[in-house]
PDB file of N, CA and C in Angstrom:
ATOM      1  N   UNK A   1       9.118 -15.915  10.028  1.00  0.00           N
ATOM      2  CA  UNK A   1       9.404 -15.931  11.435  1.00  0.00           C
ATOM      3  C   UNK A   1       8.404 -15.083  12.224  1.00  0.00           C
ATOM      4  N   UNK A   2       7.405 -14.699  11.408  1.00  0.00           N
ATOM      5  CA  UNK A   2       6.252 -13.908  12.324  1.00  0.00           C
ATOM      6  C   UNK A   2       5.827 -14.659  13.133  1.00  0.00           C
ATOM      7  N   UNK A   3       5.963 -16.397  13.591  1.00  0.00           N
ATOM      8  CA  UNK A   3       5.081 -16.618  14.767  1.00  0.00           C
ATOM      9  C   UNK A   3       6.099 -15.952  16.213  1.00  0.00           C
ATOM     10  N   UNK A   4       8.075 -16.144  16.046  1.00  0.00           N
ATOM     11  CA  UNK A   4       8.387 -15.531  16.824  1.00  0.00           C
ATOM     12  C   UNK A   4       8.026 -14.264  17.325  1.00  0.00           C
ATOM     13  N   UNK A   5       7.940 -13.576  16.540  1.00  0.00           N
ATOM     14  CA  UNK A   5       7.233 -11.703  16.567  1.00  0.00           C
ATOM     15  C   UNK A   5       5.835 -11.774  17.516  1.00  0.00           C
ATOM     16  N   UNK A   6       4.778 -12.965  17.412  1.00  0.00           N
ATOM     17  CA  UNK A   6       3.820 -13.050  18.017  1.00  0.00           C
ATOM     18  C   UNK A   6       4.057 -13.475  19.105  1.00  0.00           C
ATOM     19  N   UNK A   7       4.815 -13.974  19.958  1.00  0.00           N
ATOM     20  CA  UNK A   7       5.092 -14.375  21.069  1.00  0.00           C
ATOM     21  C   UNK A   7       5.903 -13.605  21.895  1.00  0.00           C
ATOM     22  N   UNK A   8       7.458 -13.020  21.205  1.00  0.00           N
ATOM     23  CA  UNK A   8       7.854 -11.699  21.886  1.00  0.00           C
ATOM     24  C   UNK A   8       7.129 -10.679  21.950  1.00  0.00           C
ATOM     25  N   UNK A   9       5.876 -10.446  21.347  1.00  0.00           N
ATOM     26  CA  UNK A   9       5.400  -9.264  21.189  1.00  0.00           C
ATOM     27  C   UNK A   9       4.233  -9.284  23.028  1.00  0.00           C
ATOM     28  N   UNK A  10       4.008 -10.483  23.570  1.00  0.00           N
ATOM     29  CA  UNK A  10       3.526 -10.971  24.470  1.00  0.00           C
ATOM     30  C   UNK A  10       2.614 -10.235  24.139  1.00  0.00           C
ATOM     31  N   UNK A  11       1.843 -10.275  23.405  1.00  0.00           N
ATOM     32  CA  UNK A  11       0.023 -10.393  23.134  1.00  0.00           C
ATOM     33  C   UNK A  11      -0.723 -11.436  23.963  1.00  0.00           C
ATOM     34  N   UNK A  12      -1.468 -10.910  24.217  1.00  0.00           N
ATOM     35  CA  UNK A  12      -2.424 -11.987  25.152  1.00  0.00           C
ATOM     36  C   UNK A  12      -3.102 -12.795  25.006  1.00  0.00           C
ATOM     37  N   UNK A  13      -3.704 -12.230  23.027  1.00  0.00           N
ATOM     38  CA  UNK A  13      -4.743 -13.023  22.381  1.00  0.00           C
ATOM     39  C   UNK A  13      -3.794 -14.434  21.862  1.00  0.00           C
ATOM     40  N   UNK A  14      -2.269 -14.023  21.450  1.00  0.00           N
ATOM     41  CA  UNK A  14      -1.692 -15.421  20.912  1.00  0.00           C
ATOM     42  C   UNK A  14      -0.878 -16.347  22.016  1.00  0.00           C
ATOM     43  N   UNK A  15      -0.867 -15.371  22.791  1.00  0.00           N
ATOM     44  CA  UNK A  15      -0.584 -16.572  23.891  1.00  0.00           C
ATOM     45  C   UNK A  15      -1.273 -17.547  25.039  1.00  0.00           C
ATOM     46  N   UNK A  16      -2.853 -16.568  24.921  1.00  0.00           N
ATOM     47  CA  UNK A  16      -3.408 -17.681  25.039  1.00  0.00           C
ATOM     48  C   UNK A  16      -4.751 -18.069  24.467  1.00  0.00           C
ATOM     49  N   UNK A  17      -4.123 -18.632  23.486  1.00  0.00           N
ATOM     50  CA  UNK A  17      -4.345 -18.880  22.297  1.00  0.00           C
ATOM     51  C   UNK A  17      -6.032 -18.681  21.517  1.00  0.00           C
ATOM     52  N   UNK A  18      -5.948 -17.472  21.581  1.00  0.00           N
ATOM     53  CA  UNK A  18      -7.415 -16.982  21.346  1.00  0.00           C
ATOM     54  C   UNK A  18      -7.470 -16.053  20.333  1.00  0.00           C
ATOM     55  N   UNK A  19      -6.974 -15.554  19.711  1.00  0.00           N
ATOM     56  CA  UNK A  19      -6.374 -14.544  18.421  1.00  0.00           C
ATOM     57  C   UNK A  19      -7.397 -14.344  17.430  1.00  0.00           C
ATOM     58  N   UNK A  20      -7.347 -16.443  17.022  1.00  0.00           N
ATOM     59  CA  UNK A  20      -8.530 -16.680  15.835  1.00  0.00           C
ATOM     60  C   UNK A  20     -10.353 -16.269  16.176  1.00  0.00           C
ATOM     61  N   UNK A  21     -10.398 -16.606  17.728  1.00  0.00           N
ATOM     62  CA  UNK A  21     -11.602 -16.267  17.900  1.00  0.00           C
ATOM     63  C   UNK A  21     -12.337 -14.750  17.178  1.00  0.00           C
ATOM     64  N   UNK A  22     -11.256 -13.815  16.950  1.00  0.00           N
ATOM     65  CA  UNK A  22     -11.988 -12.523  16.617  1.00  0.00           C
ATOM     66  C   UNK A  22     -11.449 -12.205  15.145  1.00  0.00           C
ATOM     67  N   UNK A  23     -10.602 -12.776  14.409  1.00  0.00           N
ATOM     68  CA  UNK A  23      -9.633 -12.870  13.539  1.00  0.00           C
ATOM     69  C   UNK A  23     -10.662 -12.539  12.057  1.00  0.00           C
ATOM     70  N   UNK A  24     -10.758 -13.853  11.627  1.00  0.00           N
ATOM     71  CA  UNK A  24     -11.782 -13.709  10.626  1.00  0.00           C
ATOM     72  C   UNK A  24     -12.874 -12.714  10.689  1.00  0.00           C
ATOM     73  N   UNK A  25     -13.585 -12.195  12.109  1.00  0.00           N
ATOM     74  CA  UNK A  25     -14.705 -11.068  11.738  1.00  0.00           C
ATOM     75  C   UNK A  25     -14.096  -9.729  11.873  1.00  0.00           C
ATOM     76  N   UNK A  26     -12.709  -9.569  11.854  1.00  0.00           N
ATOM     77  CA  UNK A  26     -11.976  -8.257  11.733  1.00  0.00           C
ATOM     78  C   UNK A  26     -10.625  -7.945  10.498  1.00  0.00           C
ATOM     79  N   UNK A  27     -10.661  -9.108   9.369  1.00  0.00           N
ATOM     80  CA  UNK A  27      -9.829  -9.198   8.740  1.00  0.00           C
ATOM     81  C   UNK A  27     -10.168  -7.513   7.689  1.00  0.00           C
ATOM     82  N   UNK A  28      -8.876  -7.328   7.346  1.00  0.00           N
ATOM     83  CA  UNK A  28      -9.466  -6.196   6.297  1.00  0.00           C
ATOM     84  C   UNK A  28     -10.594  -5.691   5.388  1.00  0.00           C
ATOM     85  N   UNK A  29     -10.452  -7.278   4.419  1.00  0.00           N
ATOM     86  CA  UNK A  29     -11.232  -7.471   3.657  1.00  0.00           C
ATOM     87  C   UNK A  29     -11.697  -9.051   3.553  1.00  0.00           C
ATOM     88  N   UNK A  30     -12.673  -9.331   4.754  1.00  0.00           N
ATOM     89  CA  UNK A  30     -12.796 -10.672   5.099  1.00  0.00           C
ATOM     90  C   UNK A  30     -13.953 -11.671   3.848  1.00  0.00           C
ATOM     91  N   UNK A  31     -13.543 -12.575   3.396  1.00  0.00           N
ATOM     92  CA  UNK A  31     -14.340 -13.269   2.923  1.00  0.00           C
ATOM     93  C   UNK A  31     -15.620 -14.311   3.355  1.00  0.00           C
ATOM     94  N   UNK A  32     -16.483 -14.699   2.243  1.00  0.00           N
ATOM     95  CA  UNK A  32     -17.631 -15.266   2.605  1.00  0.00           C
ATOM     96  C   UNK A  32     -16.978 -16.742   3.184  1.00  0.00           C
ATOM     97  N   UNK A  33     -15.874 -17.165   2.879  1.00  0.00           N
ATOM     98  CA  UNK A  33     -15.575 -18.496   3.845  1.00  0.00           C
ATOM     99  C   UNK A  33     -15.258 -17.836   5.111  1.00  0.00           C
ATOM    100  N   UNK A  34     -14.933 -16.169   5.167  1.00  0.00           N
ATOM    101  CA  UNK A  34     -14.416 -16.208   6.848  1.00  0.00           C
ATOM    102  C   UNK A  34     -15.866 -16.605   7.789  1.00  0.00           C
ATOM    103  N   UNK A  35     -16.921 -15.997   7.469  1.00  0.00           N
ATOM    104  CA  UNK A  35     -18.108 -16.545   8.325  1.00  0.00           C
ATOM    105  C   UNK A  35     -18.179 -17.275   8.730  1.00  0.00           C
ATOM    106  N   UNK A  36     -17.607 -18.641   7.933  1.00  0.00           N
ATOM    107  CA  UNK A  36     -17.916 -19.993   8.396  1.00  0.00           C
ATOM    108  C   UNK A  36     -16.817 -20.138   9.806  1.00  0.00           C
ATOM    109  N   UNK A  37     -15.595 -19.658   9.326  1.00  0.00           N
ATOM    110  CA  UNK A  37     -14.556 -20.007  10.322  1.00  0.00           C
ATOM    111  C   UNK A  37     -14.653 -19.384  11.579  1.00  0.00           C
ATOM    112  N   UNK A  38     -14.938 -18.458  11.671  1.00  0.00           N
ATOM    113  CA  UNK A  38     -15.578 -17.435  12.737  1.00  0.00           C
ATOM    114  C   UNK A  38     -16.431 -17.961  13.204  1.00  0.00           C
ATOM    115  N   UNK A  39     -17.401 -19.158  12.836  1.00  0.00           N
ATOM    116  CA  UNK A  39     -18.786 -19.690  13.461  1.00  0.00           C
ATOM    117  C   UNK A  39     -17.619 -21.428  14.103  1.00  0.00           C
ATOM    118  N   UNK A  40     -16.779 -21.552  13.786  1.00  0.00           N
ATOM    119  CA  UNK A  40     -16.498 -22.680  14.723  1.00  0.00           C
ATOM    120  C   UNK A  40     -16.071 -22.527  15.960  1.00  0.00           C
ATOM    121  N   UNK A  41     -16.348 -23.997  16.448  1.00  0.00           N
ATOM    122  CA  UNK A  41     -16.081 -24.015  17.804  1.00  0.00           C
ATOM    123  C   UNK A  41     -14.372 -23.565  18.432  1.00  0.00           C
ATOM    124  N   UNK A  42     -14.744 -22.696  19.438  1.00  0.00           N
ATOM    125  CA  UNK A  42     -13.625 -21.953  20.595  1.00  0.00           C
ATOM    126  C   UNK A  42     -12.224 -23.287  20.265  1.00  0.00           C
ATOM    127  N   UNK A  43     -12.585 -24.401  20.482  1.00  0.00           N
ATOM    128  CA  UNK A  43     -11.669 -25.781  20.335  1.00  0.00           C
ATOM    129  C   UNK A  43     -10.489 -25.474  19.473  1.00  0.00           C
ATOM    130  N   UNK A  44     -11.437 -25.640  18.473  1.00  0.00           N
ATOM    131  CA  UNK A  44     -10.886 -25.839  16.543  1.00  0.00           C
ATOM    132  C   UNK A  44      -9.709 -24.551  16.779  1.00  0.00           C
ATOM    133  N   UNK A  45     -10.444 -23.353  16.960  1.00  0.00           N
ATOM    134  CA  UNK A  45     -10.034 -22.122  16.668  1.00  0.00           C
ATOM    135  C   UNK A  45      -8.639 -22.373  17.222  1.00  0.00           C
ATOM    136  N   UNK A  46      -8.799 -23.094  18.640  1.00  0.00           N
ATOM    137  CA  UNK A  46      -7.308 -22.667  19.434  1.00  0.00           C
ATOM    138  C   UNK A  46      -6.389 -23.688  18.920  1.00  0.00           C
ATOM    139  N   UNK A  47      -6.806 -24.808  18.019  1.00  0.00           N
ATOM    140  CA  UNK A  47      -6.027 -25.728  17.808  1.00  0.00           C
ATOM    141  C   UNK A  47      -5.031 -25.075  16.295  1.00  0.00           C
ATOM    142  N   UNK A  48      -6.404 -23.967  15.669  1.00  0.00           N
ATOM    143  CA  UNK A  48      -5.691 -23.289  14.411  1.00  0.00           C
ATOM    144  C   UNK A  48      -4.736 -22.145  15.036  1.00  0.00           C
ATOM    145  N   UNK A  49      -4.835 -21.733  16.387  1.00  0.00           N
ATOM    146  CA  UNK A  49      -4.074 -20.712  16.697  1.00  0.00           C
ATOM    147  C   UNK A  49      -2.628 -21.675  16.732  1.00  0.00           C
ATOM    148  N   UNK A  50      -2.541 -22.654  17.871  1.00  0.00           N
ATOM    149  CA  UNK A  50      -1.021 -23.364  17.503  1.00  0.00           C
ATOM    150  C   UNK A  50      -0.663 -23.899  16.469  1.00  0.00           C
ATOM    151  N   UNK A  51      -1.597 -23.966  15.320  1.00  0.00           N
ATOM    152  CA  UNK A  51      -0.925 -24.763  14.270  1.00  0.00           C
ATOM    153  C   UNK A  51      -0.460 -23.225  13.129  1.00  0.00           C
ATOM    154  N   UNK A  52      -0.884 -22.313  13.288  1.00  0.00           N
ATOM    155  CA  UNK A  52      -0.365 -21.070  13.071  1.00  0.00           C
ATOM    156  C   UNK A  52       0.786 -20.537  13.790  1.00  0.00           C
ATOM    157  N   UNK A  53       1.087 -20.883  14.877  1.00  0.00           N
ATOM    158  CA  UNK A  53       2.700 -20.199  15.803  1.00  0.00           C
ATOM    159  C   UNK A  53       3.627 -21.507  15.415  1.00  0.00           C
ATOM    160  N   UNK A  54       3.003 -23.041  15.164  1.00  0.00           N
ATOM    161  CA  UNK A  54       3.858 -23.976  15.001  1.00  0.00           C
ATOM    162  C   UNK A  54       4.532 -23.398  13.185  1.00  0.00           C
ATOM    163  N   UNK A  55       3.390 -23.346  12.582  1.00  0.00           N
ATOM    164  CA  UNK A  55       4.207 -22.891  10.796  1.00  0.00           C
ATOM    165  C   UNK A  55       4.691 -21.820  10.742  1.00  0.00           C
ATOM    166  N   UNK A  56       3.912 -20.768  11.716  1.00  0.00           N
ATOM    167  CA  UNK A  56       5.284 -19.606  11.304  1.00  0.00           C
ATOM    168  C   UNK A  56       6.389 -19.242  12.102  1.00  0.00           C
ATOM    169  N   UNK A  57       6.167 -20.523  13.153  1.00  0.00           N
ATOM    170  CA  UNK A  57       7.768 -19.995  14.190  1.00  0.00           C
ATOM    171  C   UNK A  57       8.721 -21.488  13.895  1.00  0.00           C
ATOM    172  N   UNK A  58       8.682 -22.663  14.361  1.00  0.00           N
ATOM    173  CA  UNK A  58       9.875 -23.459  14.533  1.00  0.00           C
ATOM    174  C   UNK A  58       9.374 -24.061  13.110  1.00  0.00           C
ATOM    175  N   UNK A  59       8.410 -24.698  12.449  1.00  0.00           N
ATOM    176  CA  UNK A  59       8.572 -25.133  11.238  1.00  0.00           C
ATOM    177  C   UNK A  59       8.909 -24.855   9.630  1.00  0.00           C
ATOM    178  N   UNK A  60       8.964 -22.871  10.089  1.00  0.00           N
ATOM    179  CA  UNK A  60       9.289 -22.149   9.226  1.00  0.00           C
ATOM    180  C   UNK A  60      11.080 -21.975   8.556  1.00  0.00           C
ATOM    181  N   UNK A  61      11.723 -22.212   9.805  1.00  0.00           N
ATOM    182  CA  UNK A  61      13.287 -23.028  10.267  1.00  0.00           C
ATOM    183  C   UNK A  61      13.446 -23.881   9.021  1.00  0.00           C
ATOM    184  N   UNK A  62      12.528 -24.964   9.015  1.00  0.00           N
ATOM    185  CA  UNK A  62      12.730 -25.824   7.806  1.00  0.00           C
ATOM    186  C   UNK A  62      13.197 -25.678   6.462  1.00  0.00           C
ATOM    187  N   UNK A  63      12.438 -24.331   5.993  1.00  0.00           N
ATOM    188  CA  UNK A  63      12.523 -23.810   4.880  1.00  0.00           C
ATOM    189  C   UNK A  63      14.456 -23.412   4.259  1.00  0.00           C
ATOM    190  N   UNK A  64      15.219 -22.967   6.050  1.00  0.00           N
ATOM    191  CA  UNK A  64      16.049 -22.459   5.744  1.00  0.00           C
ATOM    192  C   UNK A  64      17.657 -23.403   5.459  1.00  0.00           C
ATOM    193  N   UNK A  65      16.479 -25.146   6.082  1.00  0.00           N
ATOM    194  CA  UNK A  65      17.805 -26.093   6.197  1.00  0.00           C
ATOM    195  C   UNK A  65      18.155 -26.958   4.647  1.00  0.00           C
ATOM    196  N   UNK A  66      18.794 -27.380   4.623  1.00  0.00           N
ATOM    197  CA  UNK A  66      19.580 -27.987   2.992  1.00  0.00           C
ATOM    198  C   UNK A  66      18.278 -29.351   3.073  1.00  0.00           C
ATOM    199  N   UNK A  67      18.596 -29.698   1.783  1.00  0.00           N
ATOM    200  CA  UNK A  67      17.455 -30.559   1.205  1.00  0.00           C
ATOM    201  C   UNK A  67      18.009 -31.845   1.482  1.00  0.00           C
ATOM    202  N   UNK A  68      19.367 -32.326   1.560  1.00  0.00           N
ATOM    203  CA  UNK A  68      19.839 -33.204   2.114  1.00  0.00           C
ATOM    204  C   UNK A  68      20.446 -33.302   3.803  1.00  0.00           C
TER     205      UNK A  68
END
């Protein structure tokens, strides 16, 4: 449920929707694929920022409903 936490927390970078832009070149211990991701386009990035608040806020729900 951390994408809720990112949205009550009213951060500016995830709400509008810019987070990833600096993400990968400030990770702890960032890897040689973060370069690449860090070099895509502003677009991509913001499309990975909602598809990151979509899996960890309302599709994460899923996890908690019965299989039938």
């Amino acid at each position: 449920m951390s994408g809720v936490v990112k949205i009550q927390a009213q951060c500016d970078t995830w709400l509008g929707l810019s987070a990833l832009n600096y993400h990968f070149a400030t990770q702890c211990i960032p890897t040689p694929l973060a370069w690449y991701m860090h070099q895509l386009p502003e677009k991509v990035l913001r499309w990975g920022a909602v598809a990151v608040l979509w899996l960890e806020g309302p599709a994460a729900l899923l996890l908690l409903s019965p299989a039938r």
